[in-house]
C-alpha atoms as a PDB file:
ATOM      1  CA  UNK A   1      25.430 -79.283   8.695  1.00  0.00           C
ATOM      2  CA  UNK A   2      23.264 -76.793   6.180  1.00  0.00           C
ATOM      3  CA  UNK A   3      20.147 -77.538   8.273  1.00  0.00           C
ATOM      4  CA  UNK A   4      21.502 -76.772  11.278  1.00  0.00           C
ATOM      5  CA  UNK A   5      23.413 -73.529  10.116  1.00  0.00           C
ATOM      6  CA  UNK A   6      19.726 -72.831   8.531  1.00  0.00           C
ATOM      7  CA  UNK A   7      18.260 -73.209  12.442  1.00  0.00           C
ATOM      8  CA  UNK A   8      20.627 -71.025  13.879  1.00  0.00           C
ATOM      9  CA  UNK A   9      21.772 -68.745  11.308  1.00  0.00           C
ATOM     10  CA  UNK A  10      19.445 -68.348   8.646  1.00  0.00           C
ATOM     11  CA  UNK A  11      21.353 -68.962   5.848  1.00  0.00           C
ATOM     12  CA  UNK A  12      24.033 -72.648   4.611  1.00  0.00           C
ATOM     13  CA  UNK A  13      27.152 -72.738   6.144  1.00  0.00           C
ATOM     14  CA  UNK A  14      28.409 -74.642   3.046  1.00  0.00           C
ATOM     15  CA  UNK A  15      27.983 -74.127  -0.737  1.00  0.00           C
ATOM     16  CA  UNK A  16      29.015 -77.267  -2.626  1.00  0.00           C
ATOM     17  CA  UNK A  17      29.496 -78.688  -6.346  1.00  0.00           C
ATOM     18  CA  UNK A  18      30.554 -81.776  -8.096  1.00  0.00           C
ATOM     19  CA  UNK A  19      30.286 -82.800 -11.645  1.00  0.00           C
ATOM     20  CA  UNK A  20      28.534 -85.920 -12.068  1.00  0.00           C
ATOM     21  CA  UNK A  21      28.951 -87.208  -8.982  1.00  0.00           C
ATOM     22  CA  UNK A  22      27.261 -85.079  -6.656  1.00  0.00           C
ATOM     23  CA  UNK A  23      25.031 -88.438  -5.491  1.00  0.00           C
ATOM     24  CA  UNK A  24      27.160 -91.035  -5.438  1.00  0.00           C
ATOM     25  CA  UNK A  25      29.807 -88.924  -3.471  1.00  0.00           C
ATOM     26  CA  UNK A  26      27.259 -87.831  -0.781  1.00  0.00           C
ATOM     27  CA  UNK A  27      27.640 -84.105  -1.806  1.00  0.00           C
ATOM     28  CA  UNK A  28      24.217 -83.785  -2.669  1.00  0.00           C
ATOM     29  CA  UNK A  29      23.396 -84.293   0.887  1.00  0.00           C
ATOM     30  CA  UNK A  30      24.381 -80.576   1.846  1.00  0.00           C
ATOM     31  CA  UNK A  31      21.766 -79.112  -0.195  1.00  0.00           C
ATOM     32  CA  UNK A  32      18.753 -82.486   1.114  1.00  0.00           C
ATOM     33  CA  UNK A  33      16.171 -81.875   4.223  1.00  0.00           C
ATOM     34  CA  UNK A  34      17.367 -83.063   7.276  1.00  0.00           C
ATOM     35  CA  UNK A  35      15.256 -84.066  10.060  1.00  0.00           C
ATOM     36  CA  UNK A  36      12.132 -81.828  10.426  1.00  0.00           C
ATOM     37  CA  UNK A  37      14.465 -79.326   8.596  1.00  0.00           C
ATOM     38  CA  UNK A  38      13.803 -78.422   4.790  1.00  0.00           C
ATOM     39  CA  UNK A  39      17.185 -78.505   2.823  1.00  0.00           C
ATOM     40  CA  UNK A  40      18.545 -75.904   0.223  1.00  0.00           C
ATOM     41  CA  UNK A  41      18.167 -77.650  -2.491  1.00  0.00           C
ATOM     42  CA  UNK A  42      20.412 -77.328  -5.896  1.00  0.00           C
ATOM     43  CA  UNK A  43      21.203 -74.416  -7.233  1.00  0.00           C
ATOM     44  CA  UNK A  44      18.702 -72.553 -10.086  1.00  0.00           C
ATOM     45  CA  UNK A  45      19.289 -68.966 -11.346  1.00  0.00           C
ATOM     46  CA  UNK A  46      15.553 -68.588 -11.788  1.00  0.00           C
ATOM     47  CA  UNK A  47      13.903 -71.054  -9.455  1.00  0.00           C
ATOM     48  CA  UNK A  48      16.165 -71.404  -6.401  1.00  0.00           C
ATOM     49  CA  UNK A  49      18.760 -69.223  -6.444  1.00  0.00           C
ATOM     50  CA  UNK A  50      19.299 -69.893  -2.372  1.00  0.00           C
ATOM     51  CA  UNK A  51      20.632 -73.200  -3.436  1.00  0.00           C
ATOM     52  CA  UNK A  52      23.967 -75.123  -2.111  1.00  0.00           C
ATOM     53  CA  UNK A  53      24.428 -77.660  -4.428  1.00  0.00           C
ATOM     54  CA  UNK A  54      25.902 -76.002  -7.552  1.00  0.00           C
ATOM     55  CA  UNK A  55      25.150 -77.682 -10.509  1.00  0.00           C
ATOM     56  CA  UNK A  56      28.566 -77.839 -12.315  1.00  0.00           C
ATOM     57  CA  UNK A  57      30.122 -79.910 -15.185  1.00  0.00           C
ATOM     58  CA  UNK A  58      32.635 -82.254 -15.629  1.00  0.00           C
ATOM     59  CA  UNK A  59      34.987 -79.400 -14.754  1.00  0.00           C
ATOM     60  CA  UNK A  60      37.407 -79.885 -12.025  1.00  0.00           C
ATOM     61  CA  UNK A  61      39.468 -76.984 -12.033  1.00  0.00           C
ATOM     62  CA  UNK A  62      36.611 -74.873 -11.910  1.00  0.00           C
ATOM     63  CA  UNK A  63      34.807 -76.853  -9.398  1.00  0.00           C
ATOM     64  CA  UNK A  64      38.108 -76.448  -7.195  1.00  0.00           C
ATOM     65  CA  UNK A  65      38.370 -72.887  -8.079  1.00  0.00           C
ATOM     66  CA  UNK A  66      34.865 -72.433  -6.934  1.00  0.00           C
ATOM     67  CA  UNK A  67      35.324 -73.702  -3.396  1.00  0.00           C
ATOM     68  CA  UNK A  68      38.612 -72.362  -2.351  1.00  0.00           C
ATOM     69  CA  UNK A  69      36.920 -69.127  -3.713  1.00  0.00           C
ATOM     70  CA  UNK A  70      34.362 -69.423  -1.662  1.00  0.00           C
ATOM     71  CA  UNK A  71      36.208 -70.324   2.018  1.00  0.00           C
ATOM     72  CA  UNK A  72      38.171 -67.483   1.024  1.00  0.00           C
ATOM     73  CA  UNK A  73      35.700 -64.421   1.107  1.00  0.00           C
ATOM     74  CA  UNK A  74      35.515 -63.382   4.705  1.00  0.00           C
ATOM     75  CA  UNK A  75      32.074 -61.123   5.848  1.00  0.00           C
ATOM     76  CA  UNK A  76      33.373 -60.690   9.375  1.00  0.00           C
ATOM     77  CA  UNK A  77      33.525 -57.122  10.984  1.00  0.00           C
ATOM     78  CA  UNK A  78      36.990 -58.047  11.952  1.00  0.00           C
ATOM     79  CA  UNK A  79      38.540 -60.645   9.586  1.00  0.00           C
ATOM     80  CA  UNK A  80      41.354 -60.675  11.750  1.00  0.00           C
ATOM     81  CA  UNK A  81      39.717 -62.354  14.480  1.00  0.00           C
ATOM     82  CA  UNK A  82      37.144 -64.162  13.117  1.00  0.00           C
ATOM     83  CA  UNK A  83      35.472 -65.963  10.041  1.00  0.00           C
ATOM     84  CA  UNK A  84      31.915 -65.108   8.935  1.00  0.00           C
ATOM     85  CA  UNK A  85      31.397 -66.627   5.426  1.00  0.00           C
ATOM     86  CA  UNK A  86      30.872 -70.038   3.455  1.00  0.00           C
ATOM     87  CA  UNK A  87      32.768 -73.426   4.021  1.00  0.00           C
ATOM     88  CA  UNK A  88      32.904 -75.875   0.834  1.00  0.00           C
ATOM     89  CA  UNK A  89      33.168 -79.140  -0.405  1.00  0.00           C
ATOM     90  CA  UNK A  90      33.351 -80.381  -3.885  1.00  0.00           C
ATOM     91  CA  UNK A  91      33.717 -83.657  -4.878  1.00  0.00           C
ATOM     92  CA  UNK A  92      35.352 -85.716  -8.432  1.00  0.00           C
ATOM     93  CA  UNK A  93      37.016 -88.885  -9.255  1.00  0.00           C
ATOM     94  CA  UNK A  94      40.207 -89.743  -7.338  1.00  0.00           C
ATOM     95  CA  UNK A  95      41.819 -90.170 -10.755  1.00  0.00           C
ATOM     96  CA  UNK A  96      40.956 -86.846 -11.620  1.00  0.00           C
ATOM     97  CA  UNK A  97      42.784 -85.513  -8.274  1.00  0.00           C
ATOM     98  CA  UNK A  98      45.616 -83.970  -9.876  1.00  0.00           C
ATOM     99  CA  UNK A  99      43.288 -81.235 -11.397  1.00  0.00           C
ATOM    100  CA  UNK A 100      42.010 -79.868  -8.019  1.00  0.00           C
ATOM    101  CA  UNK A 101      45.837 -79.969  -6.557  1.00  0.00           C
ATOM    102  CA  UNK A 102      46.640 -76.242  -7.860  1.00  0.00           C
ATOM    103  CA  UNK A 103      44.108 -74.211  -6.499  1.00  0.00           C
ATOM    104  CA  UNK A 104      43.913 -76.209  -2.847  1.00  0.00           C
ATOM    105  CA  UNK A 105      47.676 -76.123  -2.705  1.00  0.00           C
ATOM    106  CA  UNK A 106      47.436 -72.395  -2.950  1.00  0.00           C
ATOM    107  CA  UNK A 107      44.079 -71.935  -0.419  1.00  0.00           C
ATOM    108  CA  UNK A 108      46.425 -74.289   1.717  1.00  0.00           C
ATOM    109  CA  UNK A 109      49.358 -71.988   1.565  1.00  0.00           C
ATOM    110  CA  UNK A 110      46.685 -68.643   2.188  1.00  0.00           C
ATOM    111  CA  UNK A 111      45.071 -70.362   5.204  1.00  0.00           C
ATOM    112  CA  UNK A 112      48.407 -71.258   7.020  1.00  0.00           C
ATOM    113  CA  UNK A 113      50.682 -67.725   5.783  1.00  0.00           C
ATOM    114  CA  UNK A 114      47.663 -65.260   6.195  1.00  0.00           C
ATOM    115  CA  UNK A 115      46.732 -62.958   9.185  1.00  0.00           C
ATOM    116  CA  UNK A 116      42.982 -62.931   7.822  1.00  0.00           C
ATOM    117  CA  UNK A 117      40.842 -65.783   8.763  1.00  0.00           C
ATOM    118  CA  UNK A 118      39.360 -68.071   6.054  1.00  0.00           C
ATOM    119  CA  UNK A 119      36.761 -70.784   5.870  1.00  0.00           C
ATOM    120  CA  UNK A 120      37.422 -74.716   5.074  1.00  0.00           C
ATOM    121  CA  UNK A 121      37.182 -77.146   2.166  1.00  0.00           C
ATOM    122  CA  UNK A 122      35.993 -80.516   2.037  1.00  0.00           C
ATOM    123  CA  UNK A 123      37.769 -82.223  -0.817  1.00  0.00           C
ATOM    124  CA  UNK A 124      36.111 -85.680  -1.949  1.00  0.00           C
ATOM    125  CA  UNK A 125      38.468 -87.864  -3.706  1.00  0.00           C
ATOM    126  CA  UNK A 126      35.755 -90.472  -4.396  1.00  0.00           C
ATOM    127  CA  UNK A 127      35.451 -93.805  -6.371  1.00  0.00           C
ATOM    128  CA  UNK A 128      38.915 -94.673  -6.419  1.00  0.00           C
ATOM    129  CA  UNK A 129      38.786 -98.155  -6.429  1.00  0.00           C
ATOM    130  CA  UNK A 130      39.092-100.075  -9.705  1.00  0.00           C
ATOM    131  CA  UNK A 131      35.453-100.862  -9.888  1.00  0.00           C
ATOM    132  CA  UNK A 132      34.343 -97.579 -11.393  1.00  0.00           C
ATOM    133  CA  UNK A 133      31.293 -98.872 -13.480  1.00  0.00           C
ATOM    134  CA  UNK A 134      31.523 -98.069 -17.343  1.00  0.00           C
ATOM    135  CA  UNK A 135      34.148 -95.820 -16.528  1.00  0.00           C
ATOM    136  CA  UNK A 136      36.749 -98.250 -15.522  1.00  0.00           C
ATOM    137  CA  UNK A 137      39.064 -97.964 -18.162  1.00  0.00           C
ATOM    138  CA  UNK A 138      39.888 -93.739 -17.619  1.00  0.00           C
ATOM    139  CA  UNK A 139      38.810 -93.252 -14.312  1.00  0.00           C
ATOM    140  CA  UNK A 140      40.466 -95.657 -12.559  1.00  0.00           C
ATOM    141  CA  UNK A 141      43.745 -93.890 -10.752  1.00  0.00           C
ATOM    142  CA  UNK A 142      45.038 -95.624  -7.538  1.00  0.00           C
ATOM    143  CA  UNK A 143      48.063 -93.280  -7.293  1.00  0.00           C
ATOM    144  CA  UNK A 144      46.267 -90.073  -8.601  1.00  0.00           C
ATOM    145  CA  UNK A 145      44.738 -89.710  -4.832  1.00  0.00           C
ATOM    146  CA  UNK A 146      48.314 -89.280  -3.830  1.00  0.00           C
ATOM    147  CA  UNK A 147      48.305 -85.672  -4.266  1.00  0.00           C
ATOM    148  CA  UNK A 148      45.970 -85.112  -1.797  1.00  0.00           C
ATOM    149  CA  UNK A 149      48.751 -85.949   0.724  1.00  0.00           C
ATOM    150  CA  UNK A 150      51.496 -83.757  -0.552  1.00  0.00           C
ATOM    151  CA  UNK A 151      49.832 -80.560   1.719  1.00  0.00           C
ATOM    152  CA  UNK A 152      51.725 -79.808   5.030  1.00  0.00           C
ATOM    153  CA  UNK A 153      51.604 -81.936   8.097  1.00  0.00           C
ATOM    154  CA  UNK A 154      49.301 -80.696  10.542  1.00  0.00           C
ATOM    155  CA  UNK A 155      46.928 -78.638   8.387  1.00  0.00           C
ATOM    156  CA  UNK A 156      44.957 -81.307   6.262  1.00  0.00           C
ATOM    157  CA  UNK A 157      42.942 -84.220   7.385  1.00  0.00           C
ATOM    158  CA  UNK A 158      43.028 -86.678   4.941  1.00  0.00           C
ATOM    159  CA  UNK A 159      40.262 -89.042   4.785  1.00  0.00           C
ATOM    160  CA  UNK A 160      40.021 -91.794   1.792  1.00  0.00           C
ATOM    161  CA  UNK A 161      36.168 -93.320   2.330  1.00  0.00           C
ATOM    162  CA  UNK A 162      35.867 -96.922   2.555  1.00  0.00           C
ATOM    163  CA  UNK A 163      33.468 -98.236   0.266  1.00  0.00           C
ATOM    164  CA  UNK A 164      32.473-102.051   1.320  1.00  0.00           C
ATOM    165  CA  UNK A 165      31.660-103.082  -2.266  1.00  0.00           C
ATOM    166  CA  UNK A 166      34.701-102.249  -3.825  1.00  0.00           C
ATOM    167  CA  UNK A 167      37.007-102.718  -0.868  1.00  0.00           C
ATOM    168  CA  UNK A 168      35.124-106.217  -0.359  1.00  0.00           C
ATOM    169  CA  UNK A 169      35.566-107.321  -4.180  1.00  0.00           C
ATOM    170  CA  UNK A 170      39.489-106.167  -4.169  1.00  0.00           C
ATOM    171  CA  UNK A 171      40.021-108.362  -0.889  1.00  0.00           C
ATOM    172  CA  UNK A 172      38.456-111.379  -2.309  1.00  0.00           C
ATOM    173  CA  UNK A 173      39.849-111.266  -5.133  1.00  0.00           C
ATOM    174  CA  UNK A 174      43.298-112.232  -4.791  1.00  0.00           C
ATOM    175  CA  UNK A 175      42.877-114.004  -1.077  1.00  0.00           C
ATOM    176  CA  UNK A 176      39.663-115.416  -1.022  1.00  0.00           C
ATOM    177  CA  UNK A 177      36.445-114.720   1.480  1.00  0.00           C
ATOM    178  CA  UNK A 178      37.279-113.543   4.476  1.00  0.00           C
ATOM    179  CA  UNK A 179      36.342-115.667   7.534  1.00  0.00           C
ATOM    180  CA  UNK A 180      32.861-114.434   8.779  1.00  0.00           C
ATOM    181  CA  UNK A 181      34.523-113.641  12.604  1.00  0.00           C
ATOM    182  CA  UNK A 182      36.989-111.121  10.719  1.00  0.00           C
ATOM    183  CA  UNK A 183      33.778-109.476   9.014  1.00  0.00           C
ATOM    184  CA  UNK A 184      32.182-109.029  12.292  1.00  0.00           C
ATOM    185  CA  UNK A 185      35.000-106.671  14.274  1.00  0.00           C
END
């Protein structure tokens, strides 16, 4: 998306952050080269300052904060009719949801009760299954994700990644391999 909003624009059409996740959750990949196209990079005061990928710490309301900050600054000429500025996308641990819920609730009610336009956010509720690695025992939340549905109908796409290794291990778990033509479809 960045590389080809730096082809036709000149400039990232998203600015992104995530604690220590930013790999694992794919966010990193807004700021990587794509194609024949050189990416943005992270983020360095001194060094790269035209960076996407902010370099932020375990710090969810800020990293929430951030983006809905962001998708809500509008360049346009005529705001009214049109939205010139940054999209987002940060990401955390789904068991860490709740912390991001405050700030997107309120971008949520700005975007749908405001005449100006605004940008999106891209909000990646990520590793939510109980295989969380050393973190296991605090960052494993199967209902925390549930706020990310309490937004109104119409106006959110909720997505919840599959990730085969986890989904895989919590399947065979309690019923056994699945048969290989099931694995296949």
């Amino acid at each position: 998306m960045n590389a080809f909003a730096k082809a036709e624009y000149g400039r990232p059409l998203f600015i992104v952050s995530s604690a220590d996740l930013a790999d694992s959750t794919n966010i990193s990949g807004f700021g990587k080269d794509w194609g024949n196209q050189p990416g943005w990079g992270w983020y360095e005061r001194d060094q790269n300052p035209r960076g996407t990928v902010l370099p932020q710490e375990i710090t969810e309301f800020a990293n929430a904060g951030i983006s809905v900050g962001l998708a809500s600054v509008n360049l346009a000429d005529d705001p009214f009719s049109q939205f010139d500025g940054f999209w987002s996308a940060c990401s955390t641990y789904a068991a860490f949801s709740y912390l991001k819920y405050g700030e997107m609730r309120l971008f949520s009610q700005l975007a749908q009760d405001c005449d100006l336009k605004v940008g999106k956010v891209i909000w990646v509720a990520g590793h939510s299954g109980p295989e969380t690695a050393e973190d296991s025992r605090t960052h494993f939340g199967v209902f925390a994700p549930g706020v990310t549905q309490l937004f109104p109908d119409g106006h959110v796409i909720d997505l919840h990644p599959w990730e085969y290794k986890r989904c895989r291990w919590c399947w065979e778990r309690p019923c056994g391999p699945r048969p290989q033509s099931s694995l296949s479809t």
